[in-house]
Protein backbone atom coordinates (compact mmCIF):
# COMPACT_ATOMS: atom_id res chain seq x y z
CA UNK A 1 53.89 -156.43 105.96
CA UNK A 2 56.49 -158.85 104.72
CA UNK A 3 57.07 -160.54 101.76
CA UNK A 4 58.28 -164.41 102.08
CA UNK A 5 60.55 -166.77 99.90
CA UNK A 6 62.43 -170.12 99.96
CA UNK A 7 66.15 -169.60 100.01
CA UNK A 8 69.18 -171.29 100.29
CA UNK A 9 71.52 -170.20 103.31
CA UNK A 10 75.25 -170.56 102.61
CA UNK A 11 77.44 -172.13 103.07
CA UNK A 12 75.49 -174.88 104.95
CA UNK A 13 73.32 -174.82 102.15
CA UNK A 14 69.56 -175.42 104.08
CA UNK A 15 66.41 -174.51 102.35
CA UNK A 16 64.52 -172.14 104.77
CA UNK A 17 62.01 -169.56 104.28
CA UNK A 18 63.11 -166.11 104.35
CA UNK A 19 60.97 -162.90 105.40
CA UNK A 20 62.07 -159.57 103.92
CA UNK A 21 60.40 -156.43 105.01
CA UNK A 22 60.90 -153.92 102.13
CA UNK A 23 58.85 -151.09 104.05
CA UNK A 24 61.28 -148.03 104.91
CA UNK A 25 58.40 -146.55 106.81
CA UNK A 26 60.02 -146.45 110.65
CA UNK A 27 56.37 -147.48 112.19
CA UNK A 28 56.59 -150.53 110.02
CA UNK A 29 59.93 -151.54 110.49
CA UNK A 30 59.79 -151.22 114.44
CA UNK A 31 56.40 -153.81 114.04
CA UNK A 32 58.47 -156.19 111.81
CA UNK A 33 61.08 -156.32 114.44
CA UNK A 34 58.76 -156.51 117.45
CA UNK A 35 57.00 -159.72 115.70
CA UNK A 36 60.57 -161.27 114.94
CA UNK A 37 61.57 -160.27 118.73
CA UNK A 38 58.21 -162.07 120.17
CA UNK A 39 58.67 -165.66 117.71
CA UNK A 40 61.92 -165.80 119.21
CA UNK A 41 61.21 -165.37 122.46
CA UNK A 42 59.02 -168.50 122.39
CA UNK A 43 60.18 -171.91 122.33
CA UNK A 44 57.18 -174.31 121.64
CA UNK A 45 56.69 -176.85 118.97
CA UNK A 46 53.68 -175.48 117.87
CA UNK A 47 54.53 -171.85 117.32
CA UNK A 48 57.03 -171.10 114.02
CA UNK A 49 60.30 -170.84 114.83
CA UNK A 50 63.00 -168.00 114.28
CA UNK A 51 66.87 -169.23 112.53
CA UNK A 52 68.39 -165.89 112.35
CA UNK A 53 67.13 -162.30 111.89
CA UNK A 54 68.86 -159.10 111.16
CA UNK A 55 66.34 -155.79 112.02
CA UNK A 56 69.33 -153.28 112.50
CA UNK A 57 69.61 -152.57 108.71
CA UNK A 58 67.40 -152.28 105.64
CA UNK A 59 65.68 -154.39 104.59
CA UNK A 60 64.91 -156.54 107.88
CA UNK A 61 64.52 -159.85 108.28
CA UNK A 62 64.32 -163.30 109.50
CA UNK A 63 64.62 -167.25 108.50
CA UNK A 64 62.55 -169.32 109.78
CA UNK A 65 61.97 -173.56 108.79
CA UNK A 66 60.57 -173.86 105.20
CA UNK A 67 57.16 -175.43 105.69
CA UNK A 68 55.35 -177.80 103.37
CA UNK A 69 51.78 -175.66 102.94
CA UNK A 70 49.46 -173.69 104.87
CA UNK A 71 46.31 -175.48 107.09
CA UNK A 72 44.37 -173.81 104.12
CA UNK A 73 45.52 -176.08 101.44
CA UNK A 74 44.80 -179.21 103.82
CA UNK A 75 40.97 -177.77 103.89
CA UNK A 76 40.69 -177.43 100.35
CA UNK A 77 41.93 -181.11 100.00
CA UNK A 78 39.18 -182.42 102.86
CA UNK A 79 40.08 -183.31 105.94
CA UNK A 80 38.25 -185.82 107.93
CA UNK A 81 36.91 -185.21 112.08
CA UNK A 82 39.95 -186.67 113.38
CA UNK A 83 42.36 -185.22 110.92
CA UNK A 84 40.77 -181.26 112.33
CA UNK A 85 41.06 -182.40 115.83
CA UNK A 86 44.33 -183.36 115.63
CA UNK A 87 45.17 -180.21 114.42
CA UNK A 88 42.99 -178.29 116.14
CA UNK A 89 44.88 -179.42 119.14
CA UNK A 90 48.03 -178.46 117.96
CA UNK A 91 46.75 -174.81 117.11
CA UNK A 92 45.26 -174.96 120.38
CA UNK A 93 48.56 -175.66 122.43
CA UNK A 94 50.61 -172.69 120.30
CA UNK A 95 47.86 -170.16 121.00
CA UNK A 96 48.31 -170.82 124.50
CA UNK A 97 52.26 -171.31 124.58
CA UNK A 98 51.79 -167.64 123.07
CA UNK A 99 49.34 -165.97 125.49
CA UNK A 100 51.67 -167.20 128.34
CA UNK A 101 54.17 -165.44 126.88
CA UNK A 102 52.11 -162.39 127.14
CA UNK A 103 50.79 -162.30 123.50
CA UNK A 104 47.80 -162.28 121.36
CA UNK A 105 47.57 -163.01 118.25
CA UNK A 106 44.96 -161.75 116.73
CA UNK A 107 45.11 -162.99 113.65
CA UNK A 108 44.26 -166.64 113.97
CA UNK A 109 43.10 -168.21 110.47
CA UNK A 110 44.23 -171.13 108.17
CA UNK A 111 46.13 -169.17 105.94
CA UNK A 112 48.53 -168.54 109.41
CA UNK A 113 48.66 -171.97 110.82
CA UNK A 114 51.43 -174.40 108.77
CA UNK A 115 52.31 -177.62 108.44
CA UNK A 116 55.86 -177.80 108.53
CA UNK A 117 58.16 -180.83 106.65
CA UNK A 118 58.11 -183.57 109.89
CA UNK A 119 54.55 -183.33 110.20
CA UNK A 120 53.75 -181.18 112.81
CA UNK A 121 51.45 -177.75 113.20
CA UNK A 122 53.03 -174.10 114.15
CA UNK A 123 50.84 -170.88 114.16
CA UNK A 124 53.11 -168.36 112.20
CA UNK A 125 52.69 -164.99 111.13
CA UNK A 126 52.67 -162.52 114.40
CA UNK A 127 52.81 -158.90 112.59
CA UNK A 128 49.44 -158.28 114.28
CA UNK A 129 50.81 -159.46 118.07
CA UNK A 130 49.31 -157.32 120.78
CA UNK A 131 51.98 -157.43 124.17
CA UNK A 132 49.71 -157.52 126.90
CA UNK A 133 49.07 -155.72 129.17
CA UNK A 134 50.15 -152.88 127.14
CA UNK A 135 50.40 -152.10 123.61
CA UNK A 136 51.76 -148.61 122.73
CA UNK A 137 52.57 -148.74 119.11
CA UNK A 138 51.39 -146.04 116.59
CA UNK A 139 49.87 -148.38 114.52
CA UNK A 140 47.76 -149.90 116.77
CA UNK A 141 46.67 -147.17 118.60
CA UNK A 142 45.18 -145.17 115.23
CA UNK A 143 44.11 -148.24 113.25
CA UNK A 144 40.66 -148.72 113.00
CA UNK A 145 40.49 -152.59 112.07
CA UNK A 146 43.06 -154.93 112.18
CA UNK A 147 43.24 -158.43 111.01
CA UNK A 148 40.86 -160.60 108.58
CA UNK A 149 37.56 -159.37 108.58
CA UNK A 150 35.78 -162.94 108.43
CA UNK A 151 37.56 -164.47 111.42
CA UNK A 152 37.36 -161.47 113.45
CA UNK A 153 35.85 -161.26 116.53
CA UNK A 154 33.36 -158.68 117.05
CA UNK A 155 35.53 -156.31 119.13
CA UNK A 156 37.95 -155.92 116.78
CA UNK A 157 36.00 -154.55 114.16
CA UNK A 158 35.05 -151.29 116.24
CA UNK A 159 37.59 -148.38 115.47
CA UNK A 160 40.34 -148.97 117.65
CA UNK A 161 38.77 -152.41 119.08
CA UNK A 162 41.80 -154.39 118.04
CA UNK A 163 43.80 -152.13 120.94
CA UNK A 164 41.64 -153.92 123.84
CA UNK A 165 41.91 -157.81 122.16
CA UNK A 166 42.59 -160.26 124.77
CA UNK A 167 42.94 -164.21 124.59
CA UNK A 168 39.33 -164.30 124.17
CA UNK A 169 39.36 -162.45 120.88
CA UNK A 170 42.05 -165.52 120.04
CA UNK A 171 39.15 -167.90 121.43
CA UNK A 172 37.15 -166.58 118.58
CA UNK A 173 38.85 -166.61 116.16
CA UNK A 174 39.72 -170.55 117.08
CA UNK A 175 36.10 -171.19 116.66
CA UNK A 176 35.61 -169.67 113.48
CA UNK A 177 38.61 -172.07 112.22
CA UNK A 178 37.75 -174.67 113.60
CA UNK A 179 34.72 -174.56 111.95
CA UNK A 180 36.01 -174.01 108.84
CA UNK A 181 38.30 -176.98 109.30
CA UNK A 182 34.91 -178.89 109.87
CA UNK A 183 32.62 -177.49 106.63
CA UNK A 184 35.30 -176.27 103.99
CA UNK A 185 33.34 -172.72 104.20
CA UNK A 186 34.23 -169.74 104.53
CA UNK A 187 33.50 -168.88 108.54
CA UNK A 188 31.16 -165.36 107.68
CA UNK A 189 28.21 -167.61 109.24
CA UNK A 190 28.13 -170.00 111.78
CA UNK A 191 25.64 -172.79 110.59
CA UNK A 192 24.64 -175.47 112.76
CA UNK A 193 23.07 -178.05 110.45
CA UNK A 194 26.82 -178.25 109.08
CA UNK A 195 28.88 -178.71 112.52
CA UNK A 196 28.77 -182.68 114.02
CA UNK A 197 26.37 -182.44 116.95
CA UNK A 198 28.98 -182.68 119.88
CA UNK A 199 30.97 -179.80 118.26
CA UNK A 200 28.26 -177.51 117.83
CA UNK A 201 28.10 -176.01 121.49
CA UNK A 202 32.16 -176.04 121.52
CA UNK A 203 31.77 -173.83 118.51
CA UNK A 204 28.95 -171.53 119.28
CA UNK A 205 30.65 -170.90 122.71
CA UNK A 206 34.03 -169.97 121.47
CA UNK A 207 32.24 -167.42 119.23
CA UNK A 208 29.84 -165.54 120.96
CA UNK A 209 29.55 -162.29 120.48
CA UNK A 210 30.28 -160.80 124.11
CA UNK A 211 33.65 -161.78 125.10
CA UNK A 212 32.17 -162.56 128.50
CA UNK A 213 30.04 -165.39 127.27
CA UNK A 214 33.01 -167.44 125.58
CA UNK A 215 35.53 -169.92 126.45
CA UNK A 216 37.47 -167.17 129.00
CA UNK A 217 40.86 -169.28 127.84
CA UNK A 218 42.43 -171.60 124.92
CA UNK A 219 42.58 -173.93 127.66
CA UNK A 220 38.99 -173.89 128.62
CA UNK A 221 38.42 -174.38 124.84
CA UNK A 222 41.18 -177.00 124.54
CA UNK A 223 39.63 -178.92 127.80
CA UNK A 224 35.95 -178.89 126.12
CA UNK A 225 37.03 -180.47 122.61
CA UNK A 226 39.53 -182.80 124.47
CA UNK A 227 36.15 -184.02 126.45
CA UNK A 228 34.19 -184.57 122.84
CA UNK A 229 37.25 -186.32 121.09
CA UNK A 230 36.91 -188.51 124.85
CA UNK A 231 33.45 -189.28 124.14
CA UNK A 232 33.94 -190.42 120.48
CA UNK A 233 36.55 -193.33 121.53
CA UNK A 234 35.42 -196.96 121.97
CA UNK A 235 33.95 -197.55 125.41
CA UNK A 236 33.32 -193.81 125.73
CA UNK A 237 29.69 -193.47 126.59
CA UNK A 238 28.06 -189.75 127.07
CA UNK A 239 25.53 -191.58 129.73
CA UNK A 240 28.44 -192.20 132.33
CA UNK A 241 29.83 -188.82 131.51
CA UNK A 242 26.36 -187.27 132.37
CA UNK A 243 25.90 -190.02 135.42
CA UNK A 244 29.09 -188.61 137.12
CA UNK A 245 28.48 -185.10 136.22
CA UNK A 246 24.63 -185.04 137.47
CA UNK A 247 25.84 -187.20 140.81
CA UNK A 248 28.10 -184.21 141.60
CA UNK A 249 25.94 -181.16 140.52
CA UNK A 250 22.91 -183.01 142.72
CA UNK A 251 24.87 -183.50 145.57
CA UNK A 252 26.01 -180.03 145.70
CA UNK A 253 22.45 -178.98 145.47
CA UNK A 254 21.28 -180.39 148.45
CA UNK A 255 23.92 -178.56 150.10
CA UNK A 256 22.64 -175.27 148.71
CA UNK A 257 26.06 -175.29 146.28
CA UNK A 258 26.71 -175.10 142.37
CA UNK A 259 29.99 -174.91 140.00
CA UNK A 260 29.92 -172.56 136.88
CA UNK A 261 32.38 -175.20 135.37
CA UNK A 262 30.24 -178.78 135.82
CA UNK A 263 26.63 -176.83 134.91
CA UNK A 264 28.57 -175.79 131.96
CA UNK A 265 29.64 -179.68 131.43
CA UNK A 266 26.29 -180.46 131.82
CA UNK A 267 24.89 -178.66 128.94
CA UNK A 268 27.50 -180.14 126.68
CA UNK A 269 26.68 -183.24 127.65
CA UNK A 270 23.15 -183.37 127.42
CA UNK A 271 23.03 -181.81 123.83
CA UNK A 272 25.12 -185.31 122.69
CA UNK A 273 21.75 -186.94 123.14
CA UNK A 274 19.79 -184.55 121.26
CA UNK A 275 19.57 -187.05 118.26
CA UNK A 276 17.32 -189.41 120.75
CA UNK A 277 14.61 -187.61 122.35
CA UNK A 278 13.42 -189.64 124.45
CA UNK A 279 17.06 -190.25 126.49
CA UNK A 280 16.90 -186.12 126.25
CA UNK A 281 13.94 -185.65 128.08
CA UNK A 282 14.88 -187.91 130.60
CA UNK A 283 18.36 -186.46 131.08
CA UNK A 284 16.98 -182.96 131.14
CA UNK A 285 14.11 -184.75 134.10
CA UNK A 286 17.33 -185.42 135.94
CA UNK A 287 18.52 -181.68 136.43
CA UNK A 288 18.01 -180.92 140.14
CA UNK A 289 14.76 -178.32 140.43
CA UNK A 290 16.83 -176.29 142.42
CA UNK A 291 19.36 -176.14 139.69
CA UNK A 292 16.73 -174.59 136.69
CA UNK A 293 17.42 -170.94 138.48
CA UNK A 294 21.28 -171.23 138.62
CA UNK A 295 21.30 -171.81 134.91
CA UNK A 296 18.31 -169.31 133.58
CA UNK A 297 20.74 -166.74 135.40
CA UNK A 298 24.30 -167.28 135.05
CA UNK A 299 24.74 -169.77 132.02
CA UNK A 300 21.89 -168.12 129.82
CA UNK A 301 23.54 -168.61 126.59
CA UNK A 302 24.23 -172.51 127.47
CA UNK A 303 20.76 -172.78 128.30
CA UNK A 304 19.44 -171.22 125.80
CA UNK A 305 21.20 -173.97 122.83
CA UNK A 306 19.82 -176.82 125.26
CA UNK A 307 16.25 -175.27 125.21
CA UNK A 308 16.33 -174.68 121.56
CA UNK A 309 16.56 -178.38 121.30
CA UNK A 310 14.29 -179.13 124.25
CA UNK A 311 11.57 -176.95 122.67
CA UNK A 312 11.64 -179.28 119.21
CA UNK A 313 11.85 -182.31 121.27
CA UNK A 314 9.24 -181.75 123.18
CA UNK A 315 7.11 -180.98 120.09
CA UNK A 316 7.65 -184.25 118.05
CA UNK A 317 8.06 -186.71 121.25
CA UNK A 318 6.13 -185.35 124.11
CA UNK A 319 2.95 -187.72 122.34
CA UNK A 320 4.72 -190.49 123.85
CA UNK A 321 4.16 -189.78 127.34
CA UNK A 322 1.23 -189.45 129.71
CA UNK A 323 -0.73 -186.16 129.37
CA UNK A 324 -0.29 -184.98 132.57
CA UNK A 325 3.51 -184.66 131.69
CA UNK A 326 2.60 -181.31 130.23
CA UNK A 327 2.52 -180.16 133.78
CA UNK A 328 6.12 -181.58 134.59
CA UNK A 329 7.31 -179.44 131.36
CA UNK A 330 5.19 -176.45 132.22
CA UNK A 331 6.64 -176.17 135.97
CA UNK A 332 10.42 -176.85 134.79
CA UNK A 333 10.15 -174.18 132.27
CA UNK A 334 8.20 -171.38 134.94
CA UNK A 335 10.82 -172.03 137.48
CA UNK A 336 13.21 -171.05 134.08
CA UNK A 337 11.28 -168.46 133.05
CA UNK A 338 10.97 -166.68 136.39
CA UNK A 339 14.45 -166.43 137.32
CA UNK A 340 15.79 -165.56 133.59
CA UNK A 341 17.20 -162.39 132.51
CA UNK A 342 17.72 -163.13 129.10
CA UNK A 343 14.53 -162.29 126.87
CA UNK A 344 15.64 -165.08 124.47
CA UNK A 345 15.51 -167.85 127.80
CA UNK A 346 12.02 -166.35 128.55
CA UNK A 347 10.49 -166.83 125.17
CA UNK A 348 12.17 -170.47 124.69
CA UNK A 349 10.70 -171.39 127.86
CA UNK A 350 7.11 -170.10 127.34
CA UNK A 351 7.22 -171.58 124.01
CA UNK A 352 8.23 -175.48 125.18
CA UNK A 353 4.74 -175.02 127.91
CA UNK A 354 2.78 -173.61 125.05
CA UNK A 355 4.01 -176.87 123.01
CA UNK A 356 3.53 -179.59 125.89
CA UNK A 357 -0.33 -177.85 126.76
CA UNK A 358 -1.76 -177.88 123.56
CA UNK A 359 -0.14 -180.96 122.66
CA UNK A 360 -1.37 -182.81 125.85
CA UNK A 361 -4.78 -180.55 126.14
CA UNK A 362 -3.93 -180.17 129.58
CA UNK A 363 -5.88 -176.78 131.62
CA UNK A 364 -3.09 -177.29 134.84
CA UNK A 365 0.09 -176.62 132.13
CA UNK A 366 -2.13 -173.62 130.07
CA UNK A 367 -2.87 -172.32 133.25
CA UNK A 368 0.91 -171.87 133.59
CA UNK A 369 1.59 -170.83 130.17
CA UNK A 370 -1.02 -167.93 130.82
CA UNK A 371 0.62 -166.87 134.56
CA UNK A 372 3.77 -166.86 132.40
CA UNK A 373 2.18 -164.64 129.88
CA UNK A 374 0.92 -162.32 131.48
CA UNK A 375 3.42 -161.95 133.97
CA UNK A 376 5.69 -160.07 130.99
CA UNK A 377 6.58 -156.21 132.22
CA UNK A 378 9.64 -155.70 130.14
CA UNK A 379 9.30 -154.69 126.10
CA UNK A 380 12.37 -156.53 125.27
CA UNK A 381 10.70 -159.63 126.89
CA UNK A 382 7.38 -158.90 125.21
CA UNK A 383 9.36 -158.91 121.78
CA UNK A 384 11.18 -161.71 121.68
CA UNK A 385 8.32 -163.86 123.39
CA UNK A 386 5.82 -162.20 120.15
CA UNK A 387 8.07 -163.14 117.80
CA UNK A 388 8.13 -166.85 119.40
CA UNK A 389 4.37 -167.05 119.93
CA UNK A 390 4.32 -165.81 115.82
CA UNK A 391 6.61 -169.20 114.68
CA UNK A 392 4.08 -171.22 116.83
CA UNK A 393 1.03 -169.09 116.53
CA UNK A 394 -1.12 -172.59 115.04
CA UNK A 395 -0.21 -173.74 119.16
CA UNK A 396 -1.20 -170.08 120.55
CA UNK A 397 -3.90 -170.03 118.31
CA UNK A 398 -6.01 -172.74 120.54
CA UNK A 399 -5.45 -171.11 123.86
CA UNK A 400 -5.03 -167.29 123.11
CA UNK A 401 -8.29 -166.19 123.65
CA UNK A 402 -7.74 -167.80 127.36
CA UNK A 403 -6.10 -164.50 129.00
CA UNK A 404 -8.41 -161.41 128.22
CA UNK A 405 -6.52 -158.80 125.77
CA UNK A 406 -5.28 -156.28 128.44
CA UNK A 407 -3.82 -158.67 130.11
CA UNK A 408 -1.59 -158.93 127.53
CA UNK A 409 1.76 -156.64 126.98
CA UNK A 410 1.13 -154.08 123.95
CA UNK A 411 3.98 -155.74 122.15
CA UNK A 412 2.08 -158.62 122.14
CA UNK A 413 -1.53 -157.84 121.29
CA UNK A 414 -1.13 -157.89 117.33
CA UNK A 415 0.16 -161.51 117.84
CA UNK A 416 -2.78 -161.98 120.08
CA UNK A 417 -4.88 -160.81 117.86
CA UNK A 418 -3.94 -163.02 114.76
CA UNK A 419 -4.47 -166.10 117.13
CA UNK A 420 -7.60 -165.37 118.33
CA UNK A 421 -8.79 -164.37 114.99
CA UNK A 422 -7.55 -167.77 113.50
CA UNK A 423 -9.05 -169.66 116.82
């Protein structure tokens, strides 16, 4: 919308950067000015500032302080894990300085967030800001898509989805930069192999694709990557962080109580010890039977990255323990499956009991894997539990031919049948 170059003021003679916007289209003008009206109506260090503006007369503008190059540049170059969180704090604390001042951005990316000459980070860039609660302009209300495609968050790329962005659509697009900051790629997929373990459930939170299932503020974002850089320093140690957080989520337990917020720390936690099974298992042991409900209904997608994890776990370490732990497995993951909603928590679960029984030859834990089975009403359940039962159809294979066929759901049976054929 604007066009941007380094200029000399006069007669002071200070180098600034100067925004022209050459448009003579009145829909365009009135945005320029509302984004020059909103930068200088907030006073943070981490949000670009405004020197002077003129957007009475052709062509409009503004000055603002010349900075020395875009985040982008800084990615191309490498940056190391504390060089991103550093910055990602910054961005961080000017997204939020501008949703308090009733804004959203909406167009959160590298290319928007600058380094200026002393060193420090400003997001810059507002001629997508949406004034919340309302949002009346022309523009807005007839364009389809706006903003960059790749760092978009689902919503906005519905016709007219931009109109109902919110700071959680902001929270998105954070996560997608953030994890470009991390991998130097491009953000069109999210890979996990590529994000450092502790990061990866920060990430995968803050871009979700329900706004609902996100990071429902920058702050709530800012707070979780705060509580990773936390665990990195010396003396940190993720076992007293889970110590104090399973003390408090047990003792509310016994009183019949839970918090959204310390379940949710929970599940960050735990995932830090992914890398040593054994400390995994008997973290996950520690979670409160009681608890296992709470989560398989209210923090499903959580959950779901801890069980993905627990499932593989399970699978290459489960050999070291006695084979009646198959049973202790096989119960946690009925009292999940019973109580979840989510098809994906169902067939995660079933497939961790379907590990641990074959794996341990124990009847007790197939016995559960089968009530589990055929216990499935829902298609959507039956799908994603066949498509499970298909990636570890060499386990299913040994027991399938356990539960009689029309037992089984119809979108099961051709999975069914494959096993038993191979068995």
């Amino acid at each position: 919308m604007g066009v941007v170059y380094q200029v000399e003021t006069v007669p002071a003679r200070e180098v600034v950067a100067l925004k022209l916007c050459f448009s003579d289209d009145d829909s365009m003008i009135k945005r320029f000015a509302r984004e020059v009206r909103f930068m200088a109506s907030v006073n943070h260090p981490h949000v670009m500032q405004v020197i002077s503006q003129n957007t009475d007369y052709l062509p409009a503008y503004f000055t603002m302080p010349l900075a020395q190059q875009s985040i982008s540049a800084e990615i191309i170059k490498g940056l190391s894990e504390e060089e991103t969180l550093n910055i990602f704090k910054q961005i961080c604390l000017g997204v939020q300085a501008i949703h308090n001042a009733g804004g959203t951005h909406r167009d959160i990316k590298p290319d928007n967030i600058m380094r200026m000459m002393d060193g420090n980070v400003v997001i810059s860039d507002f001629g997508l800001i949406k004034l919340d609660p309302r949002d009346t302009t022309t523009l807005t209300q007839t364009a389809a898509f706006l903003g960059t495609r790749v760092y978009c968050a689902p919503e906005q790329l519905i016709p007219g989805g931009s109109r109902g962005a919110d700071a959680r659509t902001d929270v998105y697009q954070l996560g997608k930069t953030l994890y470009e900051m991390l991998t130097k790629e491009t953000p069109a997929l999210i890979e996990r192999s590529k994000i450092p373990s502790g990061l990866t459930y920060i990430i995968e939170k803050a871009t979700q694709q329900q706004p609902d299932n996100r990071y429902q503020s920058v702050g709530s974002l800012l707070d979780a990557v705060l509580s990773y850089v936390s665990s990195k320093s010396p003396g940190a140690s993720p076992d007293q962080e889970y110590e104090l957080i399973i003390q408090e989520i047990t003792g509310l337990a016994e009183r019949g109580q839970y918090q959204t917020e310390n379940l949710e720390k929970l599940m960050v936690v735990l995932l830090r010890f992914a890398g040593e099974p054994e400390t995994f298992i008997e973290q996950f042991d520690r979670i409160p039977r009681e608890v296992l409900p709470v989560l398989a209904r209210h923090l499903s997608p959580s959950l779901h990255r801890v069980l993905v994890s627990y499932r593989q776990i399970i699978e290459s370490a489960i050999g070291n323990y006695s084979f009646s732990y198959a049973e202790v497995v096989a119960n946690k993951m009925k009292a999940i499956f019973d109580h979840a909603e989510e098809p994906s928590i169902k067939a995660a679960a079933i497939a961790a009991t379907l590990i641990a029984a074959v794996k341990c030859n124990r009847f007790a834990a197939m016995d559960v894997f089968s009530s589990m089975i055929t216990s499935i009403r829902k298609s959507e359940d039956a799908i994603a539990i066949a498509d499970i039962l298909n990636e570890e159809i060499g386990y299913y294979e040994v027991i399938a031919s356990q539960v009689p066929r029309s037992k089984i759901h119809a979108a099961i049976r051709r999975v069914y049948d494959a096993a038993v054929a191979k068995g």
